[in-house]
C-alpha atoms as a PDB file:
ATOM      1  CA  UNK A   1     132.108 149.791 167.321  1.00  0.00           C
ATOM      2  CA  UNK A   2     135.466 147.758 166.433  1.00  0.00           C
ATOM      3  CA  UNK A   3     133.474 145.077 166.169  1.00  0.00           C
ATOM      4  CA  UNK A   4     131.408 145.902 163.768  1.00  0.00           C
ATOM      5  CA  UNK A   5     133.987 148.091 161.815  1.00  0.00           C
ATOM      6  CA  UNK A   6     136.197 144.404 161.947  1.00  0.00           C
ATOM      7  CA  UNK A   7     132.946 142.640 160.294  1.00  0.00           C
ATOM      8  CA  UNK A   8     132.646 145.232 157.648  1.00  0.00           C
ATOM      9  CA  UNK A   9     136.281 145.037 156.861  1.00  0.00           C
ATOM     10  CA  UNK A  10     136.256 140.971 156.735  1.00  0.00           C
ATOM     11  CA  UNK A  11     132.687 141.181 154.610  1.00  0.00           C
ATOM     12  CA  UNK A  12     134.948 143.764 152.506  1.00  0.00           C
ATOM     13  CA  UNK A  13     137.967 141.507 152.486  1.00  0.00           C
ATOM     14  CA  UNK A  14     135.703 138.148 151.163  1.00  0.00           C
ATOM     15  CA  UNK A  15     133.860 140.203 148.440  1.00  0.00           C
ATOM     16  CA  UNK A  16     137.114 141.370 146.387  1.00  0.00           C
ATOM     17  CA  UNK A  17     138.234 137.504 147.179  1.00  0.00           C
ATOM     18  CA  UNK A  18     134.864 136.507 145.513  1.00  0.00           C
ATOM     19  CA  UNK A  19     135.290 138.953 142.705  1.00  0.00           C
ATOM     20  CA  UNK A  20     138.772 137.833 142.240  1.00  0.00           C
ATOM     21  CA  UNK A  21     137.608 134.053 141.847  1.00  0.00           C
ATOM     22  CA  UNK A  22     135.084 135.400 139.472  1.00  0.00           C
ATOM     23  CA  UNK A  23     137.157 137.499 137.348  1.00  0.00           C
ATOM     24  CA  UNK A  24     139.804 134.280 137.285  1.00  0.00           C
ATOM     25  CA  UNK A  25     137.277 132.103 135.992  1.00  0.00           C
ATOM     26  CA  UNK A  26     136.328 134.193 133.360  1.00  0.00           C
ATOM     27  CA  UNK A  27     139.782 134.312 131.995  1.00  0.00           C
ATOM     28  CA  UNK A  28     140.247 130.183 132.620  1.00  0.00           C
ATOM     29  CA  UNK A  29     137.314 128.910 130.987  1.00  0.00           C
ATOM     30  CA  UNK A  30     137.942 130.360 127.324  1.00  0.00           C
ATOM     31  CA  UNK A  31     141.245 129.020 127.460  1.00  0.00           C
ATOM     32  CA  UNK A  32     140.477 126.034 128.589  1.00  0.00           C
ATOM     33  CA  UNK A  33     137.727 126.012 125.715  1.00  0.00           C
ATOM     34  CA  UNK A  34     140.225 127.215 123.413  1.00  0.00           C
ATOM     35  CA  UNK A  35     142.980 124.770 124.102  1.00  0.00           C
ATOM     36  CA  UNK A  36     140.416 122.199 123.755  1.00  0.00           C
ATOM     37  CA  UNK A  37     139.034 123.186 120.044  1.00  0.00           C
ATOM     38  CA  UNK A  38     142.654 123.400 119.255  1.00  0.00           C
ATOM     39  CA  UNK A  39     143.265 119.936 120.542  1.00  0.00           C
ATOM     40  CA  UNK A  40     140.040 118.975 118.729  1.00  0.00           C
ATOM     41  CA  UNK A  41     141.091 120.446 115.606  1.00  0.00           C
ATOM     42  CA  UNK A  42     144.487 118.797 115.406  1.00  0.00           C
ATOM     43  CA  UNK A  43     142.747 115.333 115.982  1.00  0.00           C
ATOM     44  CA  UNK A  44     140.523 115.790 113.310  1.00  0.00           C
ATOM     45  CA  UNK A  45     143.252 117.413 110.685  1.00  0.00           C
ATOM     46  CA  UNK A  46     145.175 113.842 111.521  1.00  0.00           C
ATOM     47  CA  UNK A  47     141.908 111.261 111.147  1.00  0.00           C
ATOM     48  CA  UNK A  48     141.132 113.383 107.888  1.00  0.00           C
ATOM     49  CA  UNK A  49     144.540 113.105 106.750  1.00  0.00           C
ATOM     50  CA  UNK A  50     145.361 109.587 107.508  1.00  0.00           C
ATOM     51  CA  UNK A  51     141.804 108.564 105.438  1.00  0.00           C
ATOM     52  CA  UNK A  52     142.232 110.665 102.568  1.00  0.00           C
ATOM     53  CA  UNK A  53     145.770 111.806 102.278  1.00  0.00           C
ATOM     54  CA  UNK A  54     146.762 116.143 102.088  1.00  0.00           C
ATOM     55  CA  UNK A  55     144.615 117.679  99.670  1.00  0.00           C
ATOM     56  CA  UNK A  56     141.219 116.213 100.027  1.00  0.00           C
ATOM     57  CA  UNK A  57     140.468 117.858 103.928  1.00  0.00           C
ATOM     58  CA  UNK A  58     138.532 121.301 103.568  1.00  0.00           C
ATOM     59  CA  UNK A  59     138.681 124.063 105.962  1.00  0.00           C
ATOM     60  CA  UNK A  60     134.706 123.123 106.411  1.00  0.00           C
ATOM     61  CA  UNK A  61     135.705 119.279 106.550  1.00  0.00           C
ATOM     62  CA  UNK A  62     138.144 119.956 109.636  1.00  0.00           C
ATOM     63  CA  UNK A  63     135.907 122.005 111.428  1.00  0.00           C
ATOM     64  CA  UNK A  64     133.088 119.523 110.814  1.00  0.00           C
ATOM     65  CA  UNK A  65     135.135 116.658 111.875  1.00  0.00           C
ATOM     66  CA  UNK A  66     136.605 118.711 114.986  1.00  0.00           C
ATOM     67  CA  UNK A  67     132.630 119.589 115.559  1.00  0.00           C
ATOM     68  CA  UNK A  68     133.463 123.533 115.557  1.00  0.00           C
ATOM     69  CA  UNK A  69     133.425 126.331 113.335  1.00  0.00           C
ATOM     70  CA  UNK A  70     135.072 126.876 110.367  1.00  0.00           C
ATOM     71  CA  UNK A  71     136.443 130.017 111.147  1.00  0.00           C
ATOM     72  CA  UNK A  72     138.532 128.488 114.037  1.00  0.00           C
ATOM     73  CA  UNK A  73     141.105 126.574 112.009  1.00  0.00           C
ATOM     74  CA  UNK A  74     142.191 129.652 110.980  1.00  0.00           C
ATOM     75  CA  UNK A  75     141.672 131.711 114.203  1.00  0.00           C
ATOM     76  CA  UNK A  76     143.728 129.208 116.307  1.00  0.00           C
ATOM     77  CA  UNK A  77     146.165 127.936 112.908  1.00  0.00           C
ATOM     78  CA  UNK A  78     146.719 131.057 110.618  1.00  0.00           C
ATOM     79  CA  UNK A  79     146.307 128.755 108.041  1.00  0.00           C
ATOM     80  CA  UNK A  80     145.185 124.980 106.993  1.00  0.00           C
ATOM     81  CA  UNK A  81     149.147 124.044 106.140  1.00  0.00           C
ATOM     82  CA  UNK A  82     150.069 125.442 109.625  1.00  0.00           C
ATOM     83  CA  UNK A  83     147.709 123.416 111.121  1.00  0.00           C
ATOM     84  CA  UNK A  84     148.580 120.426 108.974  1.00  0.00           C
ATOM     85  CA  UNK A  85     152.154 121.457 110.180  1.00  0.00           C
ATOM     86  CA  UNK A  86     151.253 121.466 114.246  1.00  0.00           C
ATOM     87  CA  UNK A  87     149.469 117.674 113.615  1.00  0.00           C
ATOM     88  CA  UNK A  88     153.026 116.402 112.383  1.00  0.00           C
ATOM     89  CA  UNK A  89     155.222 117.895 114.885  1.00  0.00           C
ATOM     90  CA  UNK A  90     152.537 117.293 117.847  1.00  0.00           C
ATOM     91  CA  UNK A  91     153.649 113.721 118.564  1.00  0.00           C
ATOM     92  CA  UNK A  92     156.952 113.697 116.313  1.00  0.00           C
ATOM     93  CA  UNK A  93     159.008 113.286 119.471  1.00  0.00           C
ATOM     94  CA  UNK A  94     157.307 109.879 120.174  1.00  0.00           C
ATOM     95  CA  UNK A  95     158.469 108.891 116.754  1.00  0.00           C
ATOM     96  CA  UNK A  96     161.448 110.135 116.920  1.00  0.00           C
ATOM     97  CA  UNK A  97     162.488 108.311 120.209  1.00  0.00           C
ATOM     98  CA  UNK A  98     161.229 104.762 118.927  1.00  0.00           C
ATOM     99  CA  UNK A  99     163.061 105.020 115.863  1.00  0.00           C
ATOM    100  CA  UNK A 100     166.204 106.205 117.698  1.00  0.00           C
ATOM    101  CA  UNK A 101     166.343 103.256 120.310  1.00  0.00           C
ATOM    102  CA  UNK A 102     165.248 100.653 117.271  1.00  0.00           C
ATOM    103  CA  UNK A 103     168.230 101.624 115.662  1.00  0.00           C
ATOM    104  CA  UNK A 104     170.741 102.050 118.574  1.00  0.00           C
ATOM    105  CA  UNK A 105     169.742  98.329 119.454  1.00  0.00           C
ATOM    106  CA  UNK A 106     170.881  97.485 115.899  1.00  0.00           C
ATOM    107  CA  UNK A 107     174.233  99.175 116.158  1.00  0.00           C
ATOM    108  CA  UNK A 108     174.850  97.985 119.013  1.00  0.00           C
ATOM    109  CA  UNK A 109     175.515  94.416 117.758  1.00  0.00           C
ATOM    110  CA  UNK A 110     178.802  93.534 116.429  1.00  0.00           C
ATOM    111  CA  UNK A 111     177.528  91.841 112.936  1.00  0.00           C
ATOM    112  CA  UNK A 112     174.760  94.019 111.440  1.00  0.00           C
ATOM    113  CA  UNK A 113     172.874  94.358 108.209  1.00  0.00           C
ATOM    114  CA  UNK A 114     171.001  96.304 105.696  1.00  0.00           C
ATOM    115  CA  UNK A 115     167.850  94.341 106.760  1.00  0.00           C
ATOM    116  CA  UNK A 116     168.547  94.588 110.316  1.00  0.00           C
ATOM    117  CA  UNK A 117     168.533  98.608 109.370  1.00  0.00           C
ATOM    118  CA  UNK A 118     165.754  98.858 107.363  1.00  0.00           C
ATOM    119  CA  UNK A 119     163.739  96.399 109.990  1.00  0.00           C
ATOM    120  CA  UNK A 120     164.580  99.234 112.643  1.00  0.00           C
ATOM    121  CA  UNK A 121     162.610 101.975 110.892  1.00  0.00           C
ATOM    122  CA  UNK A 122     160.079  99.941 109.929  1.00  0.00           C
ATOM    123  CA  UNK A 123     159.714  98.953 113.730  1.00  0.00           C
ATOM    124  CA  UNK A 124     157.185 101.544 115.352  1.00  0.00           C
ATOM    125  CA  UNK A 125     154.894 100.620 111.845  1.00  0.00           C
ATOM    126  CA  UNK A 126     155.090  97.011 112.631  1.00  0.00           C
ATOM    127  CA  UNK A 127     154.266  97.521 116.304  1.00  0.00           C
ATOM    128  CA  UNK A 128     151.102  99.523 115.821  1.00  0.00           C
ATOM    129  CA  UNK A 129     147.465  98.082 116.621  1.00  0.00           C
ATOM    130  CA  UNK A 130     144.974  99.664 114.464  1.00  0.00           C
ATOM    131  CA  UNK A 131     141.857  99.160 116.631  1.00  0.00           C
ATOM    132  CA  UNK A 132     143.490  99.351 120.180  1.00  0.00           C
ATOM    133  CA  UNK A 133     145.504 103.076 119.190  1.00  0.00           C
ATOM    134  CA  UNK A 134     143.623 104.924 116.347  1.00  0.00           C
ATOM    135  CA  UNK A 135     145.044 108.233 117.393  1.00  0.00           C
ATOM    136  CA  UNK A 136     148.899 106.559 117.052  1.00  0.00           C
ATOM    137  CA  UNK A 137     147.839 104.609 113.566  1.00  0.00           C
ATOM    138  CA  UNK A 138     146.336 107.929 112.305  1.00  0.00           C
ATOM    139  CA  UNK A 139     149.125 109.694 112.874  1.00  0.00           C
ATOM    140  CA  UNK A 140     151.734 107.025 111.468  1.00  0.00           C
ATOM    141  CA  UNK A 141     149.357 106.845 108.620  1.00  0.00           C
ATOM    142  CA  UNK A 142     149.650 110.789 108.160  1.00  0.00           C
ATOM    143  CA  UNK A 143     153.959 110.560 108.132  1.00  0.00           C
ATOM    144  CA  UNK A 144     153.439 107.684 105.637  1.00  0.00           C
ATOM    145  CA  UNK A 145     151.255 110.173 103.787  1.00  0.00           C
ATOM    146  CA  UNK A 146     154.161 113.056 103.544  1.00  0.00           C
ATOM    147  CA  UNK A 147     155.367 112.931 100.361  1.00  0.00           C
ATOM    148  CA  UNK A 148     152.195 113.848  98.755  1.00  0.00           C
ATOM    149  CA  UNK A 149     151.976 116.816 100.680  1.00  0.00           C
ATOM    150  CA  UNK A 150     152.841 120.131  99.095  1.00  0.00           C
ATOM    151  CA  UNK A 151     155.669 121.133 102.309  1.00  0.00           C
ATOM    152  CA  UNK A 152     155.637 117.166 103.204  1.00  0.00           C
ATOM    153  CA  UNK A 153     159.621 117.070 101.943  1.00  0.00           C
ATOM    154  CA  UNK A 154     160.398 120.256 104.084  1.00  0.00           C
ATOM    155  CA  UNK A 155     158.364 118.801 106.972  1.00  0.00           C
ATOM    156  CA  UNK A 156     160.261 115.754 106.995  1.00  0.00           C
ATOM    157  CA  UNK A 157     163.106 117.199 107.134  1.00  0.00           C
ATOM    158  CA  UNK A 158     162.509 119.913 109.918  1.00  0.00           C
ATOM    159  CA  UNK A 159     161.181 117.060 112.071  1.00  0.00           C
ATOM    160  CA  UNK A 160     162.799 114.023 111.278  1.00  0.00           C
ATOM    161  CA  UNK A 161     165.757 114.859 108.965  1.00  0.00           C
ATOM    162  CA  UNK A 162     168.326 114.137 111.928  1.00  0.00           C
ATOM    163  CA  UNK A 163     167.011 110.640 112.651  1.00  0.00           C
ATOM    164  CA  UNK A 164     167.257 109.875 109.056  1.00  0.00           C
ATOM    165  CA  UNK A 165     170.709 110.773 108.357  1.00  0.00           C
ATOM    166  CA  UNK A 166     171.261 108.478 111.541  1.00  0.00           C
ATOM    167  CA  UNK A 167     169.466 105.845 109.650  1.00  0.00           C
ATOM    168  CA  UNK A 168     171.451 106.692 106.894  1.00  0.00           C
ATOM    169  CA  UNK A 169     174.808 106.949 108.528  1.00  0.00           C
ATOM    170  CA  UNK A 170     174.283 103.460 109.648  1.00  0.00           C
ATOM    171  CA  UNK A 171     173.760 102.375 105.816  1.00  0.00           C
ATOM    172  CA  UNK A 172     176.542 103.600 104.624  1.00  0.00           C
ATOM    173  CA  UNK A 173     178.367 102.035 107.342  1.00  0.00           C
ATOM    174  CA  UNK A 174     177.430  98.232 106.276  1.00  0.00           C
ATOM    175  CA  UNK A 175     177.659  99.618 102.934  1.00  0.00           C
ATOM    176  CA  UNK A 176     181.070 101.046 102.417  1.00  0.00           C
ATOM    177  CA  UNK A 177     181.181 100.605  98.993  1.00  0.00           C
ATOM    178  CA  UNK A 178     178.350 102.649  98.251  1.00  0.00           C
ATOM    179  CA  UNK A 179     178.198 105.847  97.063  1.00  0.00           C
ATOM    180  CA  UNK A 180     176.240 108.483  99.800  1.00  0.00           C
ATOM    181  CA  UNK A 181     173.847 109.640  96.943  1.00  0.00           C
ATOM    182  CA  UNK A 182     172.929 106.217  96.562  1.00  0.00           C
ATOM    183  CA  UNK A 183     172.457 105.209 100.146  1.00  0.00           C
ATOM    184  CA  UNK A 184     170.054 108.222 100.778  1.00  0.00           C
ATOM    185  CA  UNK A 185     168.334 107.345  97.792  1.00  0.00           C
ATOM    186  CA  UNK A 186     167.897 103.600  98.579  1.00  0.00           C
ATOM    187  CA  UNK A 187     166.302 104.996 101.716  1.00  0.00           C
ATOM    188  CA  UNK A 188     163.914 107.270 100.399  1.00  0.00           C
ATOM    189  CA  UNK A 189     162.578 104.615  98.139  1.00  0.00           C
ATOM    190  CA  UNK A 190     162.520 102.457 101.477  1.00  0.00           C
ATOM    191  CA  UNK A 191     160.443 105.211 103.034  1.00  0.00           C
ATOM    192  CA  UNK A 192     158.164 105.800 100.367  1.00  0.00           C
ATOM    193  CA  UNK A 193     157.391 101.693  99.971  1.00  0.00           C
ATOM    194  CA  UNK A 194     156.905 101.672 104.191  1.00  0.00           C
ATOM    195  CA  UNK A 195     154.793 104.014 103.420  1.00  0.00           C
ATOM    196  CA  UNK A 196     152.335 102.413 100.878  1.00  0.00           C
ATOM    197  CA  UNK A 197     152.265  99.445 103.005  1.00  0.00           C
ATOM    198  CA  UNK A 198     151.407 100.787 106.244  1.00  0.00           C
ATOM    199  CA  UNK A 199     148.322 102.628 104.577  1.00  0.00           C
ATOM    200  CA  UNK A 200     147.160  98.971 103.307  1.00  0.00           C
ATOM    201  CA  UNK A 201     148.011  97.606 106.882  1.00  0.00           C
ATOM    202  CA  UNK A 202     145.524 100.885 108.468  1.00  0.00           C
ATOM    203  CA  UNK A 203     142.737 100.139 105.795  1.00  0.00           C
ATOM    204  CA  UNK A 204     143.447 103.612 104.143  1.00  0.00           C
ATOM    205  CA  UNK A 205     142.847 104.491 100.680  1.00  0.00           C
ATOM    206  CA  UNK A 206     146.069 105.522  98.178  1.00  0.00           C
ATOM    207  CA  UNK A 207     147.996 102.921  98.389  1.00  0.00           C
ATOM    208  CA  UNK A 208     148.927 102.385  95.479  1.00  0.00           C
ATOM    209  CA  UNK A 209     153.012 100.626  95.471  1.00  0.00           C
ATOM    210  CA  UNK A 210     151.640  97.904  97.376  1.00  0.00           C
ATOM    211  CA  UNK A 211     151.720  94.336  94.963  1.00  0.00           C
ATOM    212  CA  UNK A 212     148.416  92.648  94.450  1.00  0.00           C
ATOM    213  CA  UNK A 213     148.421  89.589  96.854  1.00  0.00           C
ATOM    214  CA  UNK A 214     150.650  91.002  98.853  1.00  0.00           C
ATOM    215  CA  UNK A 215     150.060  89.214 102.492  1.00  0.00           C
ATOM    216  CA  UNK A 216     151.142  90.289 106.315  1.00  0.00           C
ATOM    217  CA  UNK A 217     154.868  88.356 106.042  1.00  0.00           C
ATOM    218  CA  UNK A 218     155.365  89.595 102.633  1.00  0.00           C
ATOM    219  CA  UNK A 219     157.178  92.248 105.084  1.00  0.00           C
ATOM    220  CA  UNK A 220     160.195  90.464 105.507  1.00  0.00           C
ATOM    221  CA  UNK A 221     160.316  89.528 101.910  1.00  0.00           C
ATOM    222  CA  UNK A 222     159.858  93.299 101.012  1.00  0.00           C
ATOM    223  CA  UNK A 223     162.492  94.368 103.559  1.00  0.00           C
ATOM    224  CA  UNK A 224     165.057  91.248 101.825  1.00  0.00           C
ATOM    225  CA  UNK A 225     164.159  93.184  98.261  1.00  0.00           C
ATOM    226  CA  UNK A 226     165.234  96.494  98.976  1.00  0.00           C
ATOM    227  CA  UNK A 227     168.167  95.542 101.157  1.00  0.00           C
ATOM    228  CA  UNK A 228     169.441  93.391  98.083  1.00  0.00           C
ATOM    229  CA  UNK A 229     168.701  96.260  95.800  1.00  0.00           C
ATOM    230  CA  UNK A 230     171.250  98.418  97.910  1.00  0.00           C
ATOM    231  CA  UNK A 231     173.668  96.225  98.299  1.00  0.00           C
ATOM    232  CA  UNK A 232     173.209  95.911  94.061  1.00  0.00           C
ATOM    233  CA  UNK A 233     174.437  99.728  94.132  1.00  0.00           C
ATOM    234  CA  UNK A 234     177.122  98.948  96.091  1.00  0.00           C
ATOM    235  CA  UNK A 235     178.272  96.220  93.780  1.00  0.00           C
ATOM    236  CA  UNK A 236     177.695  98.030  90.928  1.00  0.00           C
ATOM    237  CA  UNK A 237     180.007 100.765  92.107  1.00  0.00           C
ATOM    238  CA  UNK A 238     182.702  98.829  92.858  1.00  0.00           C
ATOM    239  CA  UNK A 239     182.600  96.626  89.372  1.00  0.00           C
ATOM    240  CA  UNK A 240     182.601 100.730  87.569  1.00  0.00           C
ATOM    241  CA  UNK A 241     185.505 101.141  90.136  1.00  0.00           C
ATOM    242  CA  UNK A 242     187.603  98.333  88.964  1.00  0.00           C
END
């Protein structure tokens, strides 16, 4: 009799375990589906992006590119600029932290310059290999694709605006002369030229600063230009000065 009541309660005992394993796999598996689409969405709201800049990428071309439906961008996103927002900010720590050692190397020299400034930010654009890390080149592509964006100013800013008042801070400290309003501005016409240039480097299509003929070590030469130009503002201030 105990026996057989002890085998009932152990069959009892490993049927609610199965049902428990069942129930918990029920409420894995759509999540692990649903992180996935969401992963698959981002990753095609980045490719679509770096190719053909903010506006072009439909609700239908995301989902089509992501291989899901078109309601999901919404479902998972609220919205196609949320979801444009979550593609920036998903690997804008990676940027961040190249940027910030770049430019800590440069400070920590005793004799610095504008160039050597400027050639910091333009580092983790330089590094990049096009064919060996698409998913890192689309993404770069998409940050040098920002300012056409609608929110692409306030996006900057919420992700990247402390590392570029670093960048800045180190400006105006080779450039003492220089008014701050000029030093941010010489950098944001530094950003938006990067910019251009790394979308001719990735093969994309909107570049349109970039010089006819312009070659791979043109780089330097571009870097030399705006450097000069800044340290033109800082001479100019100093000549309305005297």
């Amino acid at each position: 009799m105990g026996v057989a009541l002890g085998a009932r309660q152990n069959a009892a005992i490993a049927g609610r375990h199965l049902a428990e394993r069942r129930m918990e796999a029920i409420a894995v598996k759509p999540s692990m589906r649903g992180a996935a689409t969401r992963e698959a969405l981002l990753n095609a709201a980045e490719s679509l992006i770096a190719d053909h800049g903010f506006r072009t990428p439909s609700h239908r071309m995301i989902a089509g590119e992501a291989n899901t439906h078109v309601a999901l961008v919404n479902y998972h996103f609220s919205s196609k600029g949320m979801l444009f927002e979550a593609a920036i900010e998903r690997r804008a720590s990676r940027l961040v932290n190249i940027w910030r050692a770049a430019l800590s190397d440069v400070c920590a020299r005793e004799a610095r310059k504008v160039e050597d400034i400027l050639r910091a930010w333009w580092q983790p654009f330089g590094d990049v290999d096009v064919e060996l890390d698409r998913p890192w080149s689309n993404y770069l592509c998409v940050i040098a694709r920002l300012a056409s964006a609608p929110d692409g100013e306030a996006w900057h800013q919420r992700y990247f605006g402390s590392i570029d008042r670093d960048f800045q801070l180190a400006l105006a400290d080779v450039l003492p002369a220089t008014h701050r309003d000029d030093v941010e501005a010489g950098f944001r016409y530094a950003r938006s030229l990067f910019g251009e240039v790394l979308l001719y480097r990735c093969g994309k299509v909107g570049g349109t600063t970039r010089p006819r003929g312009f070659r791979e070590d043109d780089i330097d030469r571009m870097i030399g230009y705006v450097a000069s130009g800044m340290r033109g503002l800082s001479r100019s201030v100093a000549v309305a000065a005297d």
